[in-house]
C-alpha atoms as a PDB file:
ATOM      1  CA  UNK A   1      13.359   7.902 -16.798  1.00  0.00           C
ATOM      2  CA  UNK A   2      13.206   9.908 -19.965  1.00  0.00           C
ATOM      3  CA  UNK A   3      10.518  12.838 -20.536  1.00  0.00           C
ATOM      4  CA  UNK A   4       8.287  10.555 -22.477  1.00  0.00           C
ATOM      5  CA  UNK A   5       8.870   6.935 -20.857  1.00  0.00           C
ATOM      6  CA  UNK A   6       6.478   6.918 -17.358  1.00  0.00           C
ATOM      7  CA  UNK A   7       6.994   4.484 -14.761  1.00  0.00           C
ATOM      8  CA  UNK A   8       4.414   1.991 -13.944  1.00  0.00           C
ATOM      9  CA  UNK A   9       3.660  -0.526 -11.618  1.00  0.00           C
ATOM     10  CA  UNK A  10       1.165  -2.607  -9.572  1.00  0.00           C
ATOM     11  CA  UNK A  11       1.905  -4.726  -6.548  1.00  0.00           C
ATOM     12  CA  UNK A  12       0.032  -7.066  -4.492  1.00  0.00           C
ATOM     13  CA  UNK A  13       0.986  -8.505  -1.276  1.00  0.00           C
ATOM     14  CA  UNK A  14      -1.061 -10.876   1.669  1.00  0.00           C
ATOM     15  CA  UNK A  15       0.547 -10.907   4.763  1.00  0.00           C
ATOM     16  CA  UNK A  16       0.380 -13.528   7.788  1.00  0.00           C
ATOM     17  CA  UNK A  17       1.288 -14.017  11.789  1.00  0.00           C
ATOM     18  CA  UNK A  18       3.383 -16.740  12.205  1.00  0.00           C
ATOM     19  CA  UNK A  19       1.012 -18.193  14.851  1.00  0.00           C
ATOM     20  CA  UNK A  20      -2.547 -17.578  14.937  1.00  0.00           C
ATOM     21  CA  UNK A  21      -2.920 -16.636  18.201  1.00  0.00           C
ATOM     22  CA  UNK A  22       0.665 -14.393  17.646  1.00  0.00           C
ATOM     23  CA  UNK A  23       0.783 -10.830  18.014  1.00  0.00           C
ATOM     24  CA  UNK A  24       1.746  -8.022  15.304  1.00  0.00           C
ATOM     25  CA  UNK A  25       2.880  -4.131  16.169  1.00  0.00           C
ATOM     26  CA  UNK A  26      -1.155  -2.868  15.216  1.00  0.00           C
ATOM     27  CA  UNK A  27      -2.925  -2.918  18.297  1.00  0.00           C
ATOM     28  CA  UNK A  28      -6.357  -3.496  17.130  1.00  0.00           C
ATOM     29  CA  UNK A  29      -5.444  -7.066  15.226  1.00  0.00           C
ATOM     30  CA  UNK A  30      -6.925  -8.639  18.425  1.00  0.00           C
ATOM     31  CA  UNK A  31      -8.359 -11.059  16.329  1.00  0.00           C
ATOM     32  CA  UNK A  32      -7.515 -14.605  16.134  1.00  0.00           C
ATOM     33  CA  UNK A  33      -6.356 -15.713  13.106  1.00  0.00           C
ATOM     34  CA  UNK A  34      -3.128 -15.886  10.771  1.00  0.00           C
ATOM     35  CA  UNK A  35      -4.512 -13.865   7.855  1.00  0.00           C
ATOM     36  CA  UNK A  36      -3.350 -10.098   8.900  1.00  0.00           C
ATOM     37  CA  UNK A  37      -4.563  -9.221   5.375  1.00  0.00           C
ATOM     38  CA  UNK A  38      -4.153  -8.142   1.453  1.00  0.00           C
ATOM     39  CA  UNK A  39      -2.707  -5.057   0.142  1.00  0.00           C
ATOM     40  CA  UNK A  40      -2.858  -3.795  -3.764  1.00  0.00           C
ATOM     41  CA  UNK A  41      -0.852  -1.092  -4.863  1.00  0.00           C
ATOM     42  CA  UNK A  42      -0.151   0.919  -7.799  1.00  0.00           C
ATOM     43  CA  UNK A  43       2.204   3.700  -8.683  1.00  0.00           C
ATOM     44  CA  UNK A  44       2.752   6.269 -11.399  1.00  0.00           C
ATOM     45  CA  UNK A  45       6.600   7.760 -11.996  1.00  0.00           C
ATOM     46  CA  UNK A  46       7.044  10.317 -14.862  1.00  0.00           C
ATOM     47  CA  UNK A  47       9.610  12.862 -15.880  1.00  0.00           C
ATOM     48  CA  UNK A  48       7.294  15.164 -17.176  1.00  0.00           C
ATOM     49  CA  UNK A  49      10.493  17.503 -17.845  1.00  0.00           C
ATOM     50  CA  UNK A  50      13.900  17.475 -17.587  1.00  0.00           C
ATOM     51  CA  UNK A  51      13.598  18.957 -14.154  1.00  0.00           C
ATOM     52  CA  UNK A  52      10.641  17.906 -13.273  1.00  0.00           C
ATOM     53  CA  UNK A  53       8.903  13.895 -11.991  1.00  0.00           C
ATOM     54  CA  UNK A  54       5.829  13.458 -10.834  1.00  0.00           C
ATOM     55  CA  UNK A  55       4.998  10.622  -8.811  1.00  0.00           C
ATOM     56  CA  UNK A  56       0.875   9.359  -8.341  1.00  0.00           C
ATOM     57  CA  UNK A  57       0.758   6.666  -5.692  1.00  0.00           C
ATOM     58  CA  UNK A  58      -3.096   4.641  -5.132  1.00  0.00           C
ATOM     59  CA  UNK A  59      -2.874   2.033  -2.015  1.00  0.00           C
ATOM     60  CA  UNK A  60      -5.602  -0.139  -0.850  1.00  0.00           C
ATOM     61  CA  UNK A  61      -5.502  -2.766   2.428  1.00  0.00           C
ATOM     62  CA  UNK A  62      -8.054  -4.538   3.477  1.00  0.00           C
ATOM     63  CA  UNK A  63      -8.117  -6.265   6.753  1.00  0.00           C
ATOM     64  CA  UNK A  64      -8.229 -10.606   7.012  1.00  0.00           C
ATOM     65  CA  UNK A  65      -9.142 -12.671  10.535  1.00  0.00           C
ATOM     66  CA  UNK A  66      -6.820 -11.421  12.832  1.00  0.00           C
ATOM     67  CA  UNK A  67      -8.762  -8.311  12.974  1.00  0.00           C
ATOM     68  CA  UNK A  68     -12.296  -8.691  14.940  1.00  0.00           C
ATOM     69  CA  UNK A  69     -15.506  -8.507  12.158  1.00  0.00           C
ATOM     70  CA  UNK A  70     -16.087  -5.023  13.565  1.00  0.00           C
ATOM     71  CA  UNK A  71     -12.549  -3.739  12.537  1.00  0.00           C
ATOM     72  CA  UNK A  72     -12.663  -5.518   8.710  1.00  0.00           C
ATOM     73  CA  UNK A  73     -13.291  -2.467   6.839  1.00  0.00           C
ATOM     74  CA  UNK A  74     -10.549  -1.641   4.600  1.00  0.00           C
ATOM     75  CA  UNK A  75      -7.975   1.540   4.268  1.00  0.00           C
ATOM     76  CA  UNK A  76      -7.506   3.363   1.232  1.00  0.00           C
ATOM     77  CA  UNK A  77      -4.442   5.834   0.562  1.00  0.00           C
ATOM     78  CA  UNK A  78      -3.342   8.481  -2.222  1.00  0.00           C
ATOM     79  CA  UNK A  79      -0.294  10.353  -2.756  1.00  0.00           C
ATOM     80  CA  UNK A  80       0.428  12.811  -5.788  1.00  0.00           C
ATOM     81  CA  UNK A  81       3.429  14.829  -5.309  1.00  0.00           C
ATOM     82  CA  UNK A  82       5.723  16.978  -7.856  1.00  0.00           C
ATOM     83  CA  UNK A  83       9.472  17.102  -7.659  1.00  0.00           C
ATOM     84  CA  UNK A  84      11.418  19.979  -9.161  1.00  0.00           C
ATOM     85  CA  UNK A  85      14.887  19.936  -9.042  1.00  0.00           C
ATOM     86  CA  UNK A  86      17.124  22.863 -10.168  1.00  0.00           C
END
C-alpha cells in the first residue's frame, strides 16, 4: 500500500446450521431455526506514512431464527488502531 492509495473494502456474509434444530458454539442460539444470521463489514487500510498504517474496522451482526425473539437485537463493533513500525 503506497502513502496515498488506502485500502477499502466491504463484506457481507449470512450464515446457517446445517439442521434446524442443530447446535452452534454460542450458547444463547437456543432458537430453532437454520438462519444463525447476517453480518456486514467494512474496513479502512492506509499507509498514512512510510512508517506508519492505520487500519478503521466498522462490524455489524444481527441475529436470524435460531436465536429466541428476545435475543434478536443486533451487535455492533469498531476498531481504529495505528501501526508504527521503525
Amino acid at each position: 500500500v503506497h502513502a496515498t492509495d488506502p485500502l477499502v473494502g466491504v463484506k457481507f456474509t449470512e450464515y446457517y446450521k446445517d439442521h434446524q434444530r442443530g447446535a452452534i458454539s454460542d450458547t444463547l442460539a437456543t432458537g430453532i431455526g437454520k438462519h444463525v444470521g447476517a453480518a456486514g463489514d467494512a474496513y479502512l487500510a492506509w499507509r498514512v506514512l512510510s512508517d506508519t498504517v492505520l487500519n478503521i474496522q466498522y462490524g455489524h451482526f444481527q441475529p436470524g431464527g435460531a436465536y429466541p425473539a428476545g435475543r434478536r437485537s443486533g451487535a455492533d463493533r469498531f476498531l481504529a488502531s495505528t501501526t508504527l513500525s521503525f
